[in-house]
PDB file of N, CA and C in Angstrom:
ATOM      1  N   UNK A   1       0.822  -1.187   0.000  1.00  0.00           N
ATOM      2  CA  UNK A   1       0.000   0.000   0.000  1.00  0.00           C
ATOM      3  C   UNK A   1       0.875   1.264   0.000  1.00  0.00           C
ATOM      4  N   UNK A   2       2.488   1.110   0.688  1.00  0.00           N
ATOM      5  CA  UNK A   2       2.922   2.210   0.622  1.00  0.00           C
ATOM      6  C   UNK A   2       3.302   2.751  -0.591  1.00  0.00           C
ATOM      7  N   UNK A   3       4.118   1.661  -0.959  1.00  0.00           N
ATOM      8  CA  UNK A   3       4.659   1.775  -2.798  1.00  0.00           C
ATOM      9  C   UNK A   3       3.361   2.774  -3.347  1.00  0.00           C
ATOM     10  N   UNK A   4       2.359   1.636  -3.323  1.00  0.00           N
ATOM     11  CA  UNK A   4       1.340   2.597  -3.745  1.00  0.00           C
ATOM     12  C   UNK A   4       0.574   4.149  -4.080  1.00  0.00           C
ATOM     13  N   UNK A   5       0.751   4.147  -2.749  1.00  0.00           N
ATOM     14  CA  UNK A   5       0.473   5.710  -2.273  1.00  0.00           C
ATOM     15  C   UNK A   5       2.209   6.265  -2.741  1.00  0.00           C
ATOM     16  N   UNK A   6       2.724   5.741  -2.473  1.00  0.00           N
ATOM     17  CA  UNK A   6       4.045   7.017  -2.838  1.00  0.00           C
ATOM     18  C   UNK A   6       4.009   7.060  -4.235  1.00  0.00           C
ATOM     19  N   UNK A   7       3.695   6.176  -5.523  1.00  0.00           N
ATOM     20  CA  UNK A   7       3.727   5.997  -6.839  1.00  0.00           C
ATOM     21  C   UNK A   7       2.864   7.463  -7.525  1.00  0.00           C
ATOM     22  N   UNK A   8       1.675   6.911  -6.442  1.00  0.00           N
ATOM     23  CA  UNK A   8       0.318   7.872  -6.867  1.00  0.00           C
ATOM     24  C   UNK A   8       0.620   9.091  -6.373  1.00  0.00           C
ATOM     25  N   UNK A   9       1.310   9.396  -5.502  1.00  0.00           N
ATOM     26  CA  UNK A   9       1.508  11.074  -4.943  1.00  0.00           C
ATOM     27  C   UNK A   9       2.874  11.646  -5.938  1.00  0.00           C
ATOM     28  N   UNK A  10       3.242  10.739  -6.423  1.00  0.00           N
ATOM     29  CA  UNK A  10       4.443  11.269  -7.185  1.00  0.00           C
ATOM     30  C   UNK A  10       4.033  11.278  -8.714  1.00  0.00           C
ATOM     31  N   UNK A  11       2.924  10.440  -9.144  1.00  0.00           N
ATOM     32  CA  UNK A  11       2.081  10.789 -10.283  1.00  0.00           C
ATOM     33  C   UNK A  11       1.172  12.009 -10.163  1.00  0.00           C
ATOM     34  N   UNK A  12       0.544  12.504  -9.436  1.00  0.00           N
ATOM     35  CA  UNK A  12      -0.139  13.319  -8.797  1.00  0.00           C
ATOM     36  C   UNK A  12       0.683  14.730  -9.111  1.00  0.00           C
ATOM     37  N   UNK A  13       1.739  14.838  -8.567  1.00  0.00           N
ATOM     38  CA  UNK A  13       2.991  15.824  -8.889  1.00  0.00           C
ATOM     39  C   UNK A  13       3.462  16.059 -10.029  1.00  0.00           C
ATOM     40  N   UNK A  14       3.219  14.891 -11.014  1.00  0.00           N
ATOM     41  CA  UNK A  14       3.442  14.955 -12.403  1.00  0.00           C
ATOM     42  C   UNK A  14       2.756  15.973 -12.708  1.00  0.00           C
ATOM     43  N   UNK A  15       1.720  15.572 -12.833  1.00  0.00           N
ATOM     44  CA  UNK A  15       0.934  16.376 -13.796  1.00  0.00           C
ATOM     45  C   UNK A  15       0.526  18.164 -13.357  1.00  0.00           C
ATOM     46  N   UNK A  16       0.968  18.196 -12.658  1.00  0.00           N
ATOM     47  CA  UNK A  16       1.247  19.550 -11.780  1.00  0.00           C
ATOM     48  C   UNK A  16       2.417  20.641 -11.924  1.00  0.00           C
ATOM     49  N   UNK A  17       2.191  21.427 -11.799  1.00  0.00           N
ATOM     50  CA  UNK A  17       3.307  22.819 -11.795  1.00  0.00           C
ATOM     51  C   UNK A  17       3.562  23.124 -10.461  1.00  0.00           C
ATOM     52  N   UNK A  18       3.312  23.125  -9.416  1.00  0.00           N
ATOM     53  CA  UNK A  18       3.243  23.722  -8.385  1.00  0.00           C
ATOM     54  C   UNK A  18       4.374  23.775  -7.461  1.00  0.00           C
ATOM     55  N   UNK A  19       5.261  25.036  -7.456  1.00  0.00           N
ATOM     56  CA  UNK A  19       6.574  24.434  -6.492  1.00  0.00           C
ATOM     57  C   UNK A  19       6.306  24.191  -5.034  1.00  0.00           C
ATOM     58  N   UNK A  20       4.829  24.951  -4.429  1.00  0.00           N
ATOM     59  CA  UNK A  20       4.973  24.716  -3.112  1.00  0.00           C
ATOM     60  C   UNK A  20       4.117  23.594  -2.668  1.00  0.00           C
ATOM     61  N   UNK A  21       4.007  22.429  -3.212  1.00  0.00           N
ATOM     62  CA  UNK A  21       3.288  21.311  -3.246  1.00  0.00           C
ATOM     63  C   UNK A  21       3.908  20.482  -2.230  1.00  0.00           C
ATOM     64  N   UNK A  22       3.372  19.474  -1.208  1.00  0.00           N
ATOM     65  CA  UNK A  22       4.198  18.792  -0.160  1.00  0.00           C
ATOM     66  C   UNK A  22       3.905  17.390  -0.913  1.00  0.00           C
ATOM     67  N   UNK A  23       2.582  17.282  -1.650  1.00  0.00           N
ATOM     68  CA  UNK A  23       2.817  15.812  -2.480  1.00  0.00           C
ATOM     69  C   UNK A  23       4.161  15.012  -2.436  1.00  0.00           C
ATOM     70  N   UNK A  24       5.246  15.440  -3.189  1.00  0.00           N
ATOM     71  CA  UNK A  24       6.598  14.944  -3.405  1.00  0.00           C
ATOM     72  C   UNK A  24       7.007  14.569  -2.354  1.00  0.00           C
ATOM     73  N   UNK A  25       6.720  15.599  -1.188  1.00  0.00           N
ATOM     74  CA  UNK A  25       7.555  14.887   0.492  1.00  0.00           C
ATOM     75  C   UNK A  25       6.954  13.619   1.132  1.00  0.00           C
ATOM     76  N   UNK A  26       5.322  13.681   0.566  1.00  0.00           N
ATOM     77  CA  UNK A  26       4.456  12.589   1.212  1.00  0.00           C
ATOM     78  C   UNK A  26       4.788  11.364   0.294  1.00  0.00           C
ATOM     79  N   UNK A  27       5.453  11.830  -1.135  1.00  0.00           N
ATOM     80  CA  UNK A  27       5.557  10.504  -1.711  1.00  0.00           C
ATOM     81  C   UNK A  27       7.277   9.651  -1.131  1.00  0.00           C
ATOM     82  N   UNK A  28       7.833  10.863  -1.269  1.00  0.00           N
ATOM     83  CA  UNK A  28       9.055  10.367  -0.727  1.00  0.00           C
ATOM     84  C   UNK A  28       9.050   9.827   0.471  1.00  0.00           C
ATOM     85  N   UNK A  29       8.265  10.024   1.964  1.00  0.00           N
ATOM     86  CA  UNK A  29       8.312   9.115   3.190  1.00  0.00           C
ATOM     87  C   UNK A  29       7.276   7.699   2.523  1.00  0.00           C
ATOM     88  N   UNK A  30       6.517   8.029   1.703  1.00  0.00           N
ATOM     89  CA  UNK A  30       6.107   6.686   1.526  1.00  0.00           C
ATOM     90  C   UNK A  30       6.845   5.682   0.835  1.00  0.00           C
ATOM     91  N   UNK A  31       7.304   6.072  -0.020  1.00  0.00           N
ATOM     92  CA  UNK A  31       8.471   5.133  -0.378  1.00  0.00           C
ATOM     93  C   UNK A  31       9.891   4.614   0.813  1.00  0.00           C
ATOM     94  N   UNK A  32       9.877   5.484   0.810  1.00  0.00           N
ATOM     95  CA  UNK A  32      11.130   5.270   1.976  1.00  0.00           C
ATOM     96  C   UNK A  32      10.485   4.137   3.292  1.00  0.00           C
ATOM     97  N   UNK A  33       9.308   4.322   3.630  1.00  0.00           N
ATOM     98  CA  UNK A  33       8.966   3.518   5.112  1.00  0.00           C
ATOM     99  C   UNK A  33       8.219   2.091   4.149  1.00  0.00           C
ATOM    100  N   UNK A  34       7.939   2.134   2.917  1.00  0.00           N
ATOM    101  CA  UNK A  34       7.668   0.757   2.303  1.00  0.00           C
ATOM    102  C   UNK A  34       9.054   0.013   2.078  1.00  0.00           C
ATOM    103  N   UNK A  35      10.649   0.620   1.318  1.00  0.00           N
ATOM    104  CA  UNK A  35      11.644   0.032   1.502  1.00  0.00           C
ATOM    105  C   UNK A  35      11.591  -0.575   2.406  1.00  0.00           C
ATOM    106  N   UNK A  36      12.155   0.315   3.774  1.00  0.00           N
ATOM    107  CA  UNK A  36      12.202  -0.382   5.276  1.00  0.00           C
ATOM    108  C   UNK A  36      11.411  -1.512   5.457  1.00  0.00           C
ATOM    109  N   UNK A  37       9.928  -1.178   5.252  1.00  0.00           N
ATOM    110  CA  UNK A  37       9.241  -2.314   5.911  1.00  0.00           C
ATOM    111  C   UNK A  37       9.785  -3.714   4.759  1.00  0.00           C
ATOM    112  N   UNK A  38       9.799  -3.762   3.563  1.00  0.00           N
ATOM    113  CA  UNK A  38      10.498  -4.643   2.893  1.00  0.00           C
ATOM    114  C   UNK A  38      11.710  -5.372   3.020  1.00  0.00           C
ATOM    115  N   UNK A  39      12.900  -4.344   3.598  1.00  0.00           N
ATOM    116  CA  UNK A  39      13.734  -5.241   4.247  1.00  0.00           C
ATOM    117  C   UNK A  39      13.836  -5.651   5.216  1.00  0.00           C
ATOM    118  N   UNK A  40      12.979  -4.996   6.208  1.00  0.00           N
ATOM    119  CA  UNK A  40      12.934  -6.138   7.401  1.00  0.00           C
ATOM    120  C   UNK A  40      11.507  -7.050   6.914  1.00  0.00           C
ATOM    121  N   UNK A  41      11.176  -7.176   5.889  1.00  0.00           N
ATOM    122  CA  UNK A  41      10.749  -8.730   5.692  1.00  0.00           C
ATOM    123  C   UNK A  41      11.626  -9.779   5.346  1.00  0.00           C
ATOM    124  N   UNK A  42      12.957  -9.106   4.341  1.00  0.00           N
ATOM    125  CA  UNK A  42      13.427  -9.811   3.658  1.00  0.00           C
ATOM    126  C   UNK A  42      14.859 -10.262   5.112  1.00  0.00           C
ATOM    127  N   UNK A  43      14.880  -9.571   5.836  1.00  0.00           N
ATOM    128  CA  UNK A  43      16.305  -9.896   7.377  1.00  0.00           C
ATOM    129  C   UNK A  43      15.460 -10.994   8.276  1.00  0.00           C
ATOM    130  N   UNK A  44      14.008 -11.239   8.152  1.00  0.00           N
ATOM    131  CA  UNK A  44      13.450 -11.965   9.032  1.00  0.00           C
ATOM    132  C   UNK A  44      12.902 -12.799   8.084  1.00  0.00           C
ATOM    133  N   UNK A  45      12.931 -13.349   6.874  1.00  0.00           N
ATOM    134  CA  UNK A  45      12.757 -14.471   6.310  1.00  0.00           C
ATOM    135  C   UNK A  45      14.630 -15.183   6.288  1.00  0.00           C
ATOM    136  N   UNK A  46      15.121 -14.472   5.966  1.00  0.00           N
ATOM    137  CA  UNK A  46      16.576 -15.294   6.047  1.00  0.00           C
ATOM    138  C   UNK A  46      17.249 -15.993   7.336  1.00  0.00           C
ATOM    139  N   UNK A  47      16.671 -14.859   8.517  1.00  0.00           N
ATOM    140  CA  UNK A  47      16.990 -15.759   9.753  1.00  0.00           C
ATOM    141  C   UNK A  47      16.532 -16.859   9.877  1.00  0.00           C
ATOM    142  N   UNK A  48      14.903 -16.673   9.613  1.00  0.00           N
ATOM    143  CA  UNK A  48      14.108 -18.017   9.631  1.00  0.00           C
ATOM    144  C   UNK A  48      14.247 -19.003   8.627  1.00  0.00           C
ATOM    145  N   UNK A  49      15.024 -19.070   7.552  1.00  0.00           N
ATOM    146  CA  UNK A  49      15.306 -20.189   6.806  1.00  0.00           C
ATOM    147  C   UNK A  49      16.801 -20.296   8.119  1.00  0.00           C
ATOM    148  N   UNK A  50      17.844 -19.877   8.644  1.00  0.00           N
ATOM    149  CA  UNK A  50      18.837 -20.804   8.933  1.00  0.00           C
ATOM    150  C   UNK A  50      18.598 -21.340   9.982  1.00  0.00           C
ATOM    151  N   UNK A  51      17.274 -20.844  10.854  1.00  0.00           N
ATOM    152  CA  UNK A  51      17.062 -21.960  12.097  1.00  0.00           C
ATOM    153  C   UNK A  51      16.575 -23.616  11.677  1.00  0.00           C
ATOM    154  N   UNK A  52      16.918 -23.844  12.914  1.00  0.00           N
ATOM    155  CA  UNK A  52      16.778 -25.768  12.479  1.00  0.00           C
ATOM    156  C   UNK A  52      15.795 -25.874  14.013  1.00  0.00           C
ATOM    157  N   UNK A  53      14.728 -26.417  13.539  1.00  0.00           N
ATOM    158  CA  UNK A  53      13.625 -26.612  14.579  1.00  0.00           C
ATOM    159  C   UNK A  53      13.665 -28.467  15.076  1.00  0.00           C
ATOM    160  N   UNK A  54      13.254 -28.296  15.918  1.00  0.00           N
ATOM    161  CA  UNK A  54      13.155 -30.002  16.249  1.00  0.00           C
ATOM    162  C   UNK A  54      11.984 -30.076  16.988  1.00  0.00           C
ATOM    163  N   UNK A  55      11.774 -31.466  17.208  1.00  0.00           N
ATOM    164  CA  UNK A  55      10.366 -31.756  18.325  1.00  0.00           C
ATOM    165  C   UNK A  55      10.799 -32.888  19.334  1.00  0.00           C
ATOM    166  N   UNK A  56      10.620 -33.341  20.336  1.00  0.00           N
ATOM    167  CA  UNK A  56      11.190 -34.017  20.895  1.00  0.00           C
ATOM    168  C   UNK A  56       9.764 -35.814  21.069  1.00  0.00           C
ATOM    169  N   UNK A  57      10.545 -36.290  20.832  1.00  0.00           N
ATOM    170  CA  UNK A  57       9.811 -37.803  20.255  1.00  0.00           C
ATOM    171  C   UNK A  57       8.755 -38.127  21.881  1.00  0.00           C
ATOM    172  N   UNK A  58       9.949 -38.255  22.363  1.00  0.00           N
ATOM    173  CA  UNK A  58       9.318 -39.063  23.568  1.00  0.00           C
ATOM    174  C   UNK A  58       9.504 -37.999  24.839  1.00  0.00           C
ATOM    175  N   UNK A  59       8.945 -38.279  26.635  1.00  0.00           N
ATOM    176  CA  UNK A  59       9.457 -37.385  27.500  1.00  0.00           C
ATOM    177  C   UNK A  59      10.793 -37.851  28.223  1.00  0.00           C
ATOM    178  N   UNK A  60      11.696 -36.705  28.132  1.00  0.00           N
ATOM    179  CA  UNK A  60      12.828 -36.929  28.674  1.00  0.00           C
ATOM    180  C   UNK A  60      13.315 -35.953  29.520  1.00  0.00           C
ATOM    181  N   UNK A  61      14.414 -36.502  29.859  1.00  0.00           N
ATOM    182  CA  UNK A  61      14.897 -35.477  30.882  1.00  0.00           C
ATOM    183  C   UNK A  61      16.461 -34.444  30.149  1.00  0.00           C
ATOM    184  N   UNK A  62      16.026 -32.856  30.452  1.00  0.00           N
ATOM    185  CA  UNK A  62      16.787 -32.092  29.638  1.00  0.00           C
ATOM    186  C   UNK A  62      18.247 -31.947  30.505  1.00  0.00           C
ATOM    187  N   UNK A  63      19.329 -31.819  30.103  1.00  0.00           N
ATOM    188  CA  UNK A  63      20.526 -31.655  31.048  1.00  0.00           C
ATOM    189  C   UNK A  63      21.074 -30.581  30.817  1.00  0.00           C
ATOM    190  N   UNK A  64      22.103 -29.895  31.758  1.00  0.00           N
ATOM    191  CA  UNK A  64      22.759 -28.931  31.759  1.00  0.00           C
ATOM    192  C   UNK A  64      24.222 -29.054  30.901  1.00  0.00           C
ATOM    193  N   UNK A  65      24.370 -29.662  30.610  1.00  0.00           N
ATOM    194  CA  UNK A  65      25.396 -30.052  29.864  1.00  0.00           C
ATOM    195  C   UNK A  65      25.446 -31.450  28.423  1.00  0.00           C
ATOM    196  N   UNK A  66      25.911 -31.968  28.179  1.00  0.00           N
ATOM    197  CA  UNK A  66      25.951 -32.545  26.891  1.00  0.00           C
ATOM    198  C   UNK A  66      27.043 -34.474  27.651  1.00  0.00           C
ATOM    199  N   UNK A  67      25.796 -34.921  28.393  1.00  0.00           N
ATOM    200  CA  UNK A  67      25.922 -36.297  29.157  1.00  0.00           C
ATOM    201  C   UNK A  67      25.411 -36.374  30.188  1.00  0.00           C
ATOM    202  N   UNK A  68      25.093 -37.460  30.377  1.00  0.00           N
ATOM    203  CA  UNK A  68      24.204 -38.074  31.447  1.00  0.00           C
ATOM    204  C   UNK A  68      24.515 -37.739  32.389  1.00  0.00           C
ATOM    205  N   UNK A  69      25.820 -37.230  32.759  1.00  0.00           N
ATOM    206  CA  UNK A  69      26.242 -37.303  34.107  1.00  0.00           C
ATOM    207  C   UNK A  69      26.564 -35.329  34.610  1.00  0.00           C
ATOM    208  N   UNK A  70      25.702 -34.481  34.094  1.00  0.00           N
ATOM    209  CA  UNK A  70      25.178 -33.279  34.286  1.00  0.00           C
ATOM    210  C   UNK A  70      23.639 -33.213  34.843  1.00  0.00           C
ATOM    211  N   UNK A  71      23.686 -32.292  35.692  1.00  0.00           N
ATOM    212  CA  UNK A  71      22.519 -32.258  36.102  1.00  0.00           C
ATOM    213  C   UNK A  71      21.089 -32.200  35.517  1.00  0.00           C
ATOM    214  N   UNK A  72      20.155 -31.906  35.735  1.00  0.00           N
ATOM    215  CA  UNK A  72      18.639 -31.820  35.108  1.00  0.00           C
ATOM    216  C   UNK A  72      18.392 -29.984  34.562  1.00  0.00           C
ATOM    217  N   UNK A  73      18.398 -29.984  33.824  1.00  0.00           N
ATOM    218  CA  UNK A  73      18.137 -28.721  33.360  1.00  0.00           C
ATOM    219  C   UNK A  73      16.749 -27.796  33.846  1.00  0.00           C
ATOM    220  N   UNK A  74      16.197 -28.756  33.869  1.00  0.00           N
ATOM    221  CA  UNK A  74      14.614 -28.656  34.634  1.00  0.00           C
ATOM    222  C   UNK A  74      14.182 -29.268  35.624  1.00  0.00           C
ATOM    223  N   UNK A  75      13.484 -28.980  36.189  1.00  0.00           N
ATOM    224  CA  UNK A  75      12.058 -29.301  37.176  1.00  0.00           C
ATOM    225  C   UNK A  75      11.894 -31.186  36.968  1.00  0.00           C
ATOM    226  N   UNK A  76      11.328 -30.956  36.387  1.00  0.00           N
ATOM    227  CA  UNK A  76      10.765 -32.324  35.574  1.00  0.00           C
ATOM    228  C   UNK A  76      11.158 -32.411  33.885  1.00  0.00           C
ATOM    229  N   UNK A  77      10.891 -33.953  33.782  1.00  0.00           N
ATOM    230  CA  UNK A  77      11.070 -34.024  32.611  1.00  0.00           C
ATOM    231  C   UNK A  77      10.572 -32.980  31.346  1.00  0.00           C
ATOM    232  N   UNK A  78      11.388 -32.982  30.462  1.00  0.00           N
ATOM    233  CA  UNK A  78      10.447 -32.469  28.941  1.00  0.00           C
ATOM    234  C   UNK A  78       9.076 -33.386  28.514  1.00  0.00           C
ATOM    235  N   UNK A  79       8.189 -32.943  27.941  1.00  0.00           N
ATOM    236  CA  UNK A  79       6.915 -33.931  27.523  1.00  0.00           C
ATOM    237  C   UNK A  79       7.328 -33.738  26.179  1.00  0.00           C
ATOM    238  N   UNK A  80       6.742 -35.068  25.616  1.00  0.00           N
ATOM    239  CA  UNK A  80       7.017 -35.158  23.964  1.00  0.00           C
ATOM    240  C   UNK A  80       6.066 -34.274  23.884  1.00  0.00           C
ATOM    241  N   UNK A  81       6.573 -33.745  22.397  1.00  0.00           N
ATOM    242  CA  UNK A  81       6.038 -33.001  21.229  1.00  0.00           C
ATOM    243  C   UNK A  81       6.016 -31.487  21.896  1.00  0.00           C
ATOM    244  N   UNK A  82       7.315 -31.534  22.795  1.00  0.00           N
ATOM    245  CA  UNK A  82       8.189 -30.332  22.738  1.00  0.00           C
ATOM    246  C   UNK A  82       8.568 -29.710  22.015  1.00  0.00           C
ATOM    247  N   UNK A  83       8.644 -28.593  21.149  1.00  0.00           N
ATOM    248  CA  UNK A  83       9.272 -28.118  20.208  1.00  0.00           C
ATOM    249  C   UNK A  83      10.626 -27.313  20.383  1.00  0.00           C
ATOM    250  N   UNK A  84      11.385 -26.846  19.329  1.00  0.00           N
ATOM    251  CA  UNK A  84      12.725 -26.448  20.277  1.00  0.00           C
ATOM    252  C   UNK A  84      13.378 -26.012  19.010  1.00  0.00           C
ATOM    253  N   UNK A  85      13.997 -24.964  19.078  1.00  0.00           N
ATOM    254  CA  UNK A  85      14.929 -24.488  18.161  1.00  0.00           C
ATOM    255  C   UNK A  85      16.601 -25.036  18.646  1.00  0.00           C
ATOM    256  N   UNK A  86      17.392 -25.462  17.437  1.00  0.00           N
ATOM    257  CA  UNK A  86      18.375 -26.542  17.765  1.00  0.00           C
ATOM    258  C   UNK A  86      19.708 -25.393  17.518  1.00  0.00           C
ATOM    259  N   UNK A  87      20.216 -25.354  18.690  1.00  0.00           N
ATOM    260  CA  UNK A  87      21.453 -24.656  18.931  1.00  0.00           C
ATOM    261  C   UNK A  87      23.020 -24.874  18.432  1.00  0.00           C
ATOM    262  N   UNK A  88      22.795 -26.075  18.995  1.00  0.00           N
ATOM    263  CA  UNK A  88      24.490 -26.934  18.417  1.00  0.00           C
ATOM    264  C   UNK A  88      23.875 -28.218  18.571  1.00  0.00           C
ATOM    265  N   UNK A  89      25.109 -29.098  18.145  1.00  0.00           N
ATOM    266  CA  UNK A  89      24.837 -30.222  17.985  1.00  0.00           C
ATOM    267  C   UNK A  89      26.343 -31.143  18.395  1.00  0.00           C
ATOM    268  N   UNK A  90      26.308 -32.090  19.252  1.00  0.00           N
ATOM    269  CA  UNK A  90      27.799 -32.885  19.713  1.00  0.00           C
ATOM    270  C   UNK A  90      27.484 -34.126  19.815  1.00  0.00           C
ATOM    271  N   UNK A  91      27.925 -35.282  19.284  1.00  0.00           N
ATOM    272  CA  UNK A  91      28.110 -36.160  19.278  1.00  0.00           C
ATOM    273  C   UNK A  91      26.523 -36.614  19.239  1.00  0.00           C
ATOM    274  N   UNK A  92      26.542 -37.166  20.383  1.00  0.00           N
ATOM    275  CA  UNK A  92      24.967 -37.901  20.423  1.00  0.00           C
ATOM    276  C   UNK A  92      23.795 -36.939  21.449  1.00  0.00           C
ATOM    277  N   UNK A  93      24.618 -35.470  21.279  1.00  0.00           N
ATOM    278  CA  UNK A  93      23.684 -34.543  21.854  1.00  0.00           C
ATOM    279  C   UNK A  93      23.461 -33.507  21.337  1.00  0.00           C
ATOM    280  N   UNK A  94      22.199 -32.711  21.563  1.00  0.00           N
ATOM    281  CA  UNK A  94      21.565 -31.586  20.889  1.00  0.00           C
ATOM    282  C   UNK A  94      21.516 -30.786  21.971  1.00  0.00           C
ATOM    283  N   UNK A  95      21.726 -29.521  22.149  1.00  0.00           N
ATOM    284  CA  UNK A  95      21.712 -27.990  22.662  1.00  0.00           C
ATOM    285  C   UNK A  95      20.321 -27.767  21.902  1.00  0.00           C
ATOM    286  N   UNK A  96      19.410 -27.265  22.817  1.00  0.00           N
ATOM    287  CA  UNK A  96      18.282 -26.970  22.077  1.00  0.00           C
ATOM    288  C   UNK A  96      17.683 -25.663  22.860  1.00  0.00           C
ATOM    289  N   UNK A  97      17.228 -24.413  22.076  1.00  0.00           N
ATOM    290  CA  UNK A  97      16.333 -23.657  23.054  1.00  0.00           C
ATOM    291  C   UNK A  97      15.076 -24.026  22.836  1.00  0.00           C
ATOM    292  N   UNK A  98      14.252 -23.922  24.549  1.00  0.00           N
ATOM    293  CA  UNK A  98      12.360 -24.407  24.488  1.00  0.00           C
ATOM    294  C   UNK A  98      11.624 -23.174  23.968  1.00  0.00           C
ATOM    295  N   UNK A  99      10.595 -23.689  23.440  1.00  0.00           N
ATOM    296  CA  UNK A  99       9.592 -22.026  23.615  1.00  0.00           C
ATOM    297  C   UNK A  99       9.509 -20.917  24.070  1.00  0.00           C
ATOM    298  N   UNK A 100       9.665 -21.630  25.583  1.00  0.00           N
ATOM    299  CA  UNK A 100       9.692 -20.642  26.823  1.00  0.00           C
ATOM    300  C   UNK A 100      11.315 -20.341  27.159  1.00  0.00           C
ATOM    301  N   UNK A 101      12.255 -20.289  25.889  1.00  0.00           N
ATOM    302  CA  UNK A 101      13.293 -19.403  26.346  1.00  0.00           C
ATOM    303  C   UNK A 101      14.103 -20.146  26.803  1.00  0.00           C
ATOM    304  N   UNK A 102      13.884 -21.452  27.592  1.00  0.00           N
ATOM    305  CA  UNK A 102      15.259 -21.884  28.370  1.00  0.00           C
ATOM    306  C   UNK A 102      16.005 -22.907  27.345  1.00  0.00           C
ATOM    307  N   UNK A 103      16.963 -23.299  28.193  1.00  0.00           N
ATOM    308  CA  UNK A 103      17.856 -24.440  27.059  1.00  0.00           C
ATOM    309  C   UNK A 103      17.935 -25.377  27.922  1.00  0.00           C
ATOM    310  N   UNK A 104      18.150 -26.274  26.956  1.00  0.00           N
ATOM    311  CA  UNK A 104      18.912 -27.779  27.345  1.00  0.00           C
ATOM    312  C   UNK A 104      19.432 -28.671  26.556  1.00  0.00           C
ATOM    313  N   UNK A 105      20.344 -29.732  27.509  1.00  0.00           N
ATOM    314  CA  UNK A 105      20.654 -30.739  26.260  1.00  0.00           C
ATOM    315  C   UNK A 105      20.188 -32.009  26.327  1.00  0.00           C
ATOM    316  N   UNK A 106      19.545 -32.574  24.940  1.00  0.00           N
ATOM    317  CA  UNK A 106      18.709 -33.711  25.045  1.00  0.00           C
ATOM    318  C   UNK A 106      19.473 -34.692  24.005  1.00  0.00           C
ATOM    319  N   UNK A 107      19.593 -36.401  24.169  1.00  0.00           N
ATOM    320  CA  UNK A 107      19.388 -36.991  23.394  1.00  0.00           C
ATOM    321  C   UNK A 107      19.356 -36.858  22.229  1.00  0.00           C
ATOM    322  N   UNK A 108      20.157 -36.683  21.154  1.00  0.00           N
ATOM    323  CA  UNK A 108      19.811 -36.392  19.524  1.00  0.00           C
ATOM    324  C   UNK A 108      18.693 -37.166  18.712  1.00  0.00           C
ATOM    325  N   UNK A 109      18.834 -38.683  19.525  1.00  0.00           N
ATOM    326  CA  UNK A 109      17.849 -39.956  19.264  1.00  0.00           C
ATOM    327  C   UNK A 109      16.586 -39.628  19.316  1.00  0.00           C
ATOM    328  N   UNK A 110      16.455 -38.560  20.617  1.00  0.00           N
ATOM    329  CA  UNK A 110      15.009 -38.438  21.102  1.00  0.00           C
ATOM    330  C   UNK A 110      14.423 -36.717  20.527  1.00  0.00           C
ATOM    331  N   UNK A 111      15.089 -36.598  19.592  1.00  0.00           N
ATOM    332  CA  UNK A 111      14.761 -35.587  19.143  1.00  0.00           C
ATOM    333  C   UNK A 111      14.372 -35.919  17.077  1.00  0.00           C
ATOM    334  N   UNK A 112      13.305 -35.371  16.562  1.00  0.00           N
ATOM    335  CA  UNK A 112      13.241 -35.294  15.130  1.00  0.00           C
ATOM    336  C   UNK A 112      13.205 -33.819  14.608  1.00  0.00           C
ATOM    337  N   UNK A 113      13.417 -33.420  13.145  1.00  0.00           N
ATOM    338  CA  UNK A 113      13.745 -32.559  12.618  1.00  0.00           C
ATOM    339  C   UNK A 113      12.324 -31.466  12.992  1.00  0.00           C
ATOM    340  N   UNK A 114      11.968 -30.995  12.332  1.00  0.00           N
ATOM    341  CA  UNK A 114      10.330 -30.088  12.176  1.00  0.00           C
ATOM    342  C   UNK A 114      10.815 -29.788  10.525  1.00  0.00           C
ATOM    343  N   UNK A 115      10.457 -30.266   9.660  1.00  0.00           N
ATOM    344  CA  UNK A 115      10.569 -29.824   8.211  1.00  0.00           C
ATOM    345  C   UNK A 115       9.453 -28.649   7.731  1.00  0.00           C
ATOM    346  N   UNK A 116      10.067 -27.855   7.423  1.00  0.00           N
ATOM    347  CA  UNK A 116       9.242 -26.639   7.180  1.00  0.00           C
ATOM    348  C   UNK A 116       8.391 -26.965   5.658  1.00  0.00           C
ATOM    349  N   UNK A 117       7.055 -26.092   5.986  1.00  0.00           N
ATOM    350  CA  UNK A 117       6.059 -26.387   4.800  1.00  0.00           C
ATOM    351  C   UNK A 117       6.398 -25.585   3.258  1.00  0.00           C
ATOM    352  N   UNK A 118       5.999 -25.875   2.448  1.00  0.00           N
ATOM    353  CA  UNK A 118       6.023 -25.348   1.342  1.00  0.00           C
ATOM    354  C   UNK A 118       6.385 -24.225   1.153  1.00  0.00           C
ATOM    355  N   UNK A 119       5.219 -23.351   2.025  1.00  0.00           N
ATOM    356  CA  UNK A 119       5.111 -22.206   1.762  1.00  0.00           C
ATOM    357  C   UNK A 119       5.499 -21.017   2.458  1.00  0.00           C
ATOM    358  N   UNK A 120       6.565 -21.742   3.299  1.00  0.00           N
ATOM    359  CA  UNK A 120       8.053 -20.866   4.193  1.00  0.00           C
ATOM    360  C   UNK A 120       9.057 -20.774   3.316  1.00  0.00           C
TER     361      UNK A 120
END
């Protein structure tokens, strides 16, 4: 809509003589705040293609570190069909952040991909 309006206020100006006309200024912030809003579509589709999402299969228990023999990251276990954005990755463990912000490390086994749809 901005493109828009800035196209049409700067066509508008065309056909006009008028030097003290503000048209041109209203077309110029409209163009200018449609760029912007365009590239931050285009900085927040690229982040979101390099994240790697996962879900977690079964309920397990999240750790503070990357082996069994680190503490519990949480309260209680994780419940399957956790979702989790995947941080790093070591050996037979995943660094994962939860929804709610926190991290942990789970099982790589007990974790599957989230394959994004078509139309991401």
């Amino acid at each position: 809509m901005l493109w828009l309006a800035g196209f049409a206020l700067l066509l508008r100006k065309a056909g006009k003589n008028d030097p003290g006309s503000i048209f041109p200024v209203f077309a110029v912030v409209c163009l200018l705040a449609a760029g912007a809003l365009l590239a931050s579509l285009a900085i927040s589709d690229a982040e979101a293609r390099g994240r790697e999402e996962a879900v977690l299969l079964t309920r397990t228990e999240g750790r503070t570190g990357d082996g069994d023999f680190y503490s519990p990251s949480h309260s209680a276990p994780l419940p399957a069909g956790a979702e989790a954005e995947v941080l790093e990755r070591r050996a037979a463990w995943t660094h994962v952040r939860l929804r709610d912000g926190s991290t942990a490390w789970l099982p790589a086994a007990r974790l599957a991909p989230v394959i994004p749809s078509a139309g991401r």
